[in-house]
Protein backbone atom coordinates (compact mmCIF):
# COMPACT_ATOMS: atom_id res chain seq x y z
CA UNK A 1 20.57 -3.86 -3.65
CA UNK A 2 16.84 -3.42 -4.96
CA UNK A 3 15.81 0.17 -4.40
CA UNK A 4 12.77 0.51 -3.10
CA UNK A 5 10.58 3.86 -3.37
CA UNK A 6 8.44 5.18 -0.65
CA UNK A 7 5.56 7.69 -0.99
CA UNK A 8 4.78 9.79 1.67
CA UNK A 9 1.92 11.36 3.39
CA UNK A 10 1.35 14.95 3.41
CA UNK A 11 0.77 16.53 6.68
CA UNK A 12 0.75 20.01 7.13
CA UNK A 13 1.90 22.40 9.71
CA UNK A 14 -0.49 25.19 10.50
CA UNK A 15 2.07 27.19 12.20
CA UNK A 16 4.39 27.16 10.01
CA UNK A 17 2.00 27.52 7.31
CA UNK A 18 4.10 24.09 5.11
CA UNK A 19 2.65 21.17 3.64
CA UNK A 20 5.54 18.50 4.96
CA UNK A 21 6.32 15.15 2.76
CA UNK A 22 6.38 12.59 6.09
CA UNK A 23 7.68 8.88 6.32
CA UNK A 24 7.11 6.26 9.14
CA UNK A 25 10.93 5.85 10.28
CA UNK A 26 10.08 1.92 10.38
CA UNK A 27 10.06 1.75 7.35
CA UNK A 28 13.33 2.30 6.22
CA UNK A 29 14.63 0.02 9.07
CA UNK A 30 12.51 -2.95 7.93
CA UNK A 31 13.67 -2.40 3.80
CA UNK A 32 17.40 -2.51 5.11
CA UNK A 33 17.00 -5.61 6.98
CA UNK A 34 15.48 -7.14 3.67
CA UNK A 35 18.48 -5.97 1.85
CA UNK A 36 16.29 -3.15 0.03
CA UNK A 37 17.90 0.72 -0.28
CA UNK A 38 14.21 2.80 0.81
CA UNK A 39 14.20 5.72 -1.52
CA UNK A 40 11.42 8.38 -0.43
CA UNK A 41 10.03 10.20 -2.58
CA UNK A 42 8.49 13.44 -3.25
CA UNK A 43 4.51 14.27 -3.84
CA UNK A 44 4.85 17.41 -5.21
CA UNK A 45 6.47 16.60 -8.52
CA UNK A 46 5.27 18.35 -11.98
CA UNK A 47 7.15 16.26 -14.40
CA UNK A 48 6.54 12.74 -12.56
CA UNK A 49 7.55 10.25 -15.19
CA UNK A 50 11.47 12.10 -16.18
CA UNK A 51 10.86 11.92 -11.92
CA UNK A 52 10.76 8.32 -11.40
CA UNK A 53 12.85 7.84 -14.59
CA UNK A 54 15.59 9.15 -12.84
CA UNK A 55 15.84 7.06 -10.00
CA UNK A 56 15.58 3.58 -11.65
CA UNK A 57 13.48 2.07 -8.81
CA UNK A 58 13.04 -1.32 -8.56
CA UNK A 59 9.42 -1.37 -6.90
CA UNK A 60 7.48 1.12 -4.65
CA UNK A 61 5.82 0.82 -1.55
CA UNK A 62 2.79 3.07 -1.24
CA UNK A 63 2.81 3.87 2.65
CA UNK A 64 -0.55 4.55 4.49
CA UNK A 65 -2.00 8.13 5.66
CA UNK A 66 -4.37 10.52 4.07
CA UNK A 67 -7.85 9.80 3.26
CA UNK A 68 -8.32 9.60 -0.88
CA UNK A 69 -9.61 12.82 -2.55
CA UNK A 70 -12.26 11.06 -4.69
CA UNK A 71 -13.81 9.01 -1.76
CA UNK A 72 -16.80 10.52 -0.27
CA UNK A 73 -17.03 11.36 3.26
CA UNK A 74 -12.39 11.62 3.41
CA UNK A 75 -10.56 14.05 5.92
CA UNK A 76 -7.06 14.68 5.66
CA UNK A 77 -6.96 14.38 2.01
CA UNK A 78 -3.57 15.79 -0.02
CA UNK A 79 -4.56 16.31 -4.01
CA UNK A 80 -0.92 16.36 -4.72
CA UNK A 81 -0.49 13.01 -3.59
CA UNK A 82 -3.63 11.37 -5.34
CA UNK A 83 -2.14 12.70 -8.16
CA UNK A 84 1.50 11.48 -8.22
CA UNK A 85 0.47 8.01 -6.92
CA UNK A 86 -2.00 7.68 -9.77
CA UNK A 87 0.27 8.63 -11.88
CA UNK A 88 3.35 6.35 -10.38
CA UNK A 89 0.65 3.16 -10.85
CA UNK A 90 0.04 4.08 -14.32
CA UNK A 91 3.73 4.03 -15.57
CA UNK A 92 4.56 0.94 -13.19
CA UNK A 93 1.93 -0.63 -14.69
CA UNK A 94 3.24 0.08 -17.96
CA UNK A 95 6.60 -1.09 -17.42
CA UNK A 96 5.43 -4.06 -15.11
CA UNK A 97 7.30 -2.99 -12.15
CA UNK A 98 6.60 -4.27 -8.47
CA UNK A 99 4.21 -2.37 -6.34
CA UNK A 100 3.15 -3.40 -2.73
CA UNK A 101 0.05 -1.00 -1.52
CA UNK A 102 -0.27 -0.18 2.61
CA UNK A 103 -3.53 0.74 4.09
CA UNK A 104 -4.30 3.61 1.97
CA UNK A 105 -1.97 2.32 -0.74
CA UNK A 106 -4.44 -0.47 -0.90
CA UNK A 107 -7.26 1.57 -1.26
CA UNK A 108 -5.30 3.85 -4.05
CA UNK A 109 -4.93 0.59 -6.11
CA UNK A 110 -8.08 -0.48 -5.97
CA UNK A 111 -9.97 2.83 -6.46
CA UNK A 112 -7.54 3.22 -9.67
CA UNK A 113 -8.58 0.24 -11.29
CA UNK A 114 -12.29 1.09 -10.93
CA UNK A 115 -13.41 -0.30 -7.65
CA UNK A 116 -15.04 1.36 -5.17
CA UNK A 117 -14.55 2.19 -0.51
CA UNK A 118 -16.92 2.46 1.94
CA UNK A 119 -16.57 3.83 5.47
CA UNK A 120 -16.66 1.12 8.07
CA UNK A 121 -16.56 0.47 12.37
CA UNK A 122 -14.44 -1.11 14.31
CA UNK A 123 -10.81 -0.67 12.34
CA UNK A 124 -9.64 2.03 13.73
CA UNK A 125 -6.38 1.52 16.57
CA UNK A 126 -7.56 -2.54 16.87
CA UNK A 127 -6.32 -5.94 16.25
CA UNK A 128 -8.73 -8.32 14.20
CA UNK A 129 -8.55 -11.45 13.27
CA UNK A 130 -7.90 -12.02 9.22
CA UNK A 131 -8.56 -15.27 6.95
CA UNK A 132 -5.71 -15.99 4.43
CA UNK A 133 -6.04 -17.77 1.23
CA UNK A 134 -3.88 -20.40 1.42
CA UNK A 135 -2.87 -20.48 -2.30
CA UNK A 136 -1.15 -17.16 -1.89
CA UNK A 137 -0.22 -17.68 1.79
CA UNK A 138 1.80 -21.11 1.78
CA UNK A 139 2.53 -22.75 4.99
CA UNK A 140 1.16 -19.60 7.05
CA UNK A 141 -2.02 -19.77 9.64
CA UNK A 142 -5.14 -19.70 8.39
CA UNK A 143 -5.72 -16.56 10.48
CA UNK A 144 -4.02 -14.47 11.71
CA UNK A 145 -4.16 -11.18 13.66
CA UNK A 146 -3.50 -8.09 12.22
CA UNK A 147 -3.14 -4.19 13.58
CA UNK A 148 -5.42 -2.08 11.72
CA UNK A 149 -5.59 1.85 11.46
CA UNK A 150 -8.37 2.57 8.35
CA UNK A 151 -11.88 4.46 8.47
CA UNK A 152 -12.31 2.95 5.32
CA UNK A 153 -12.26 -0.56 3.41
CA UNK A 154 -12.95 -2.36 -0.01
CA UNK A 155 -16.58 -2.21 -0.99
CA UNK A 156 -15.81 -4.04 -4.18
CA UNK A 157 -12.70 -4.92 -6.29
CA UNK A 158 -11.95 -2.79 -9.08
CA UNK A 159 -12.36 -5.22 -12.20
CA UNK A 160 -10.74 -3.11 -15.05
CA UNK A 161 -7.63 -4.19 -13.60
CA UNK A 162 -8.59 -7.55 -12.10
CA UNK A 163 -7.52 -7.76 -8.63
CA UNK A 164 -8.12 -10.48 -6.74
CA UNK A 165 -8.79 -10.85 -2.88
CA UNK A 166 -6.36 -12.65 -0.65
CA UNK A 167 -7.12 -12.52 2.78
CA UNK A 168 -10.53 -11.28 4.59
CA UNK A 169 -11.42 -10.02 8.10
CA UNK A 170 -14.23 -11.00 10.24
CA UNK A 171 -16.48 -8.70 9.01
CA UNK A 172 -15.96 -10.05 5.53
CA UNK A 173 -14.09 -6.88 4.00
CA UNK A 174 -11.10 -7.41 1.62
CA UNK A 175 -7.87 -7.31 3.90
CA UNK A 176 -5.65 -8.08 1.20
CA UNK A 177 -5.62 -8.35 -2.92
CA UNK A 178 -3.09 -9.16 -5.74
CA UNK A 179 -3.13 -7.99 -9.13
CA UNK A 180 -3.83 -11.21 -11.59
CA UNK A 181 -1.38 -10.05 -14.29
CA UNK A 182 0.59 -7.74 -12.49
CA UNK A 183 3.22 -7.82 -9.86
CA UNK A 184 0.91 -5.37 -7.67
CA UNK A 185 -0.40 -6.08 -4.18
CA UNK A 186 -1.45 -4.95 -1.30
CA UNK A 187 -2.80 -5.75 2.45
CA UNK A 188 -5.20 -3.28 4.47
CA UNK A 189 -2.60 -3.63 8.00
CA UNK A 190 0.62 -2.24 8.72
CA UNK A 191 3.77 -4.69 8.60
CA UNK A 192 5.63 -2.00 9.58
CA UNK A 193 4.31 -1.28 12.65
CA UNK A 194 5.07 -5.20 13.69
CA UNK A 195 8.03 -4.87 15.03
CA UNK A 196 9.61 -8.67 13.56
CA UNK A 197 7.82 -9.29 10.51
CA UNK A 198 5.80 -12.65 10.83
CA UNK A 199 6.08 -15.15 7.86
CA UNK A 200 3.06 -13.78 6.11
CA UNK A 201 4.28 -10.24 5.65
CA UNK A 202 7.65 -11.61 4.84
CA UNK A 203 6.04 -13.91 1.96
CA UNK A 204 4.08 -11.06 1.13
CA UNK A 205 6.83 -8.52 0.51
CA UNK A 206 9.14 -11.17 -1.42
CA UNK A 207 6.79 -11.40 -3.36
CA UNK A 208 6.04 -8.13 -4.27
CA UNK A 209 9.64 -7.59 -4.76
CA UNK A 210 9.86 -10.37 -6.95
CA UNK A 211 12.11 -12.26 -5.04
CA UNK A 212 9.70 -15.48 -4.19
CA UNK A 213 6.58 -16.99 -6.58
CA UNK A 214 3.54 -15.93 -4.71
C-alpha cells in the first residue's frame, strides 16, 4: 500500500491560545478506498528533510486552507506551513516523487516555481463549469462542474518549472496544471468534498500516484 502524505492547515484556537495541525476527515476515507495508507503530517517541523526521510512516502497531497504568506492581499496565512510545503516540493522535486496540489496546494506549486495569484469573484462556496483538455483528460466530458472554495486563482503559470494548464473555468482562469517533467499536479476544486469521485478526479489522482499514464 502506497503511503500517501497529507499536509495540513493551521488553524488556531484563540481560547486556548494553540495553533492546531487540521485535516479534512474525507480525506483519509477517499485514500483508503484507492488503496493508499493517508499519512498526515506535521507543519511545524525544524529538521524537514531527516522528517520526510523517515516516513518513506510515496507521494503527498497538499490539502487546501490558508491563504499563502507571500501573496498580497492573504488572511489566514500560517508561515510555518509556507515553509515546510516549500520545502517538501523542493526535495520531492529532487527525488521525482508524486505530488498532487488542492486548492491552495495548487497555488503553492505554482507560486514556487515563479508564477504569480490574483484575487478573483465569484469562487467562493459555488459550482462552475470547467473546460478539460482532452489530452490529459481521456474519455471524460469536455466540461464539467466543479465545487470551488478559493479567493484566489492563477494569474500566470510559473515558467521556471514549466507547468502546464489542463483544464480552465469560464472566466478563463487556470483550474488545473501538470508539471511537464515532473510527476506534480494539481486542480483548483476539491475531489474530496465529492462525495464518489467522478472519472476525472479518479484519472487525475492515478495519475499523480503514478498508477495510470496521464
Amino acid at each position: 500500500m502506497k503511503r500517501i502524505g497529507l499536509t495540513q492547515r493551521v488553524d488556531v484556537a484563540l481560547g486556548y491560545g494553540e495553533r492546531r495541525d487540521a485535516l479534512d476527515q474525507n480525506w483519509a476515507g477517499l485514500l483508503l478506498a484507492l488503496g493508499y495508507c493517508p499519512v498526515p503530517l506535521a507543519n511545524k517541523v525544524q529538521d524537514i528533510e531527516g522528517y520526510l526521510a523517515a516516513l518513506s512516502l510515496d507521494g503527498v497531497v497538499l490539502t487546501g486552507g490558508n491563504d499563502l504568506g507571500e501573496v498580497e492581499g492573504g488572511s489566514d496565512v500560517a508561515p510555518e506551513r509556507d515553509r515546510f510545503e516549500h520545502r517538501l516540493l523542493d526535495l520531492f522535486a529532487a527525488e521525482r516523487l508524486p505530488v498532487l496540489g488542492v486548492c491552495r496546494g495548487l497555488q503553492l506549486m505554482n507560486v514556487h516555481y515563479g508564477g504569480a495569484l490574483k484575487q478573483v469573484d465569484g469562487h467562493i462556496a459555488q459550482r462552475h463549469l470547467t473546460a478539460l483538455d482532452p489530452a490529459f483528460f481521456l474519455d471524460c466530458p469536455d466540461s464539467i462542474s466543479v465545487n470551488s472554495f478559493h479567493n484566489f486563482a492563477i494569474e500566470h503559470l510559473g515558467q521556471s518549472g514549466r507547468l502546464k494548464a489542463i483544464a480552465w473555468a469560464e472566466d478563463g482562469t487556470i483550474e488545473a496544471a501538470a508539471h511537464e517533467a515532473l510527476p506534480q499536479f494539481g486542480v483548483m476544486w476539491h475531489p474530496e468534498r465529492e462525495g464518489a469521485l467522478a472519472k476525472h478526479d479518479l484519472l487525475l489522482i492515478r495519475a499523480a500516484f503514478g498508477d495510470v499514464q496521464p
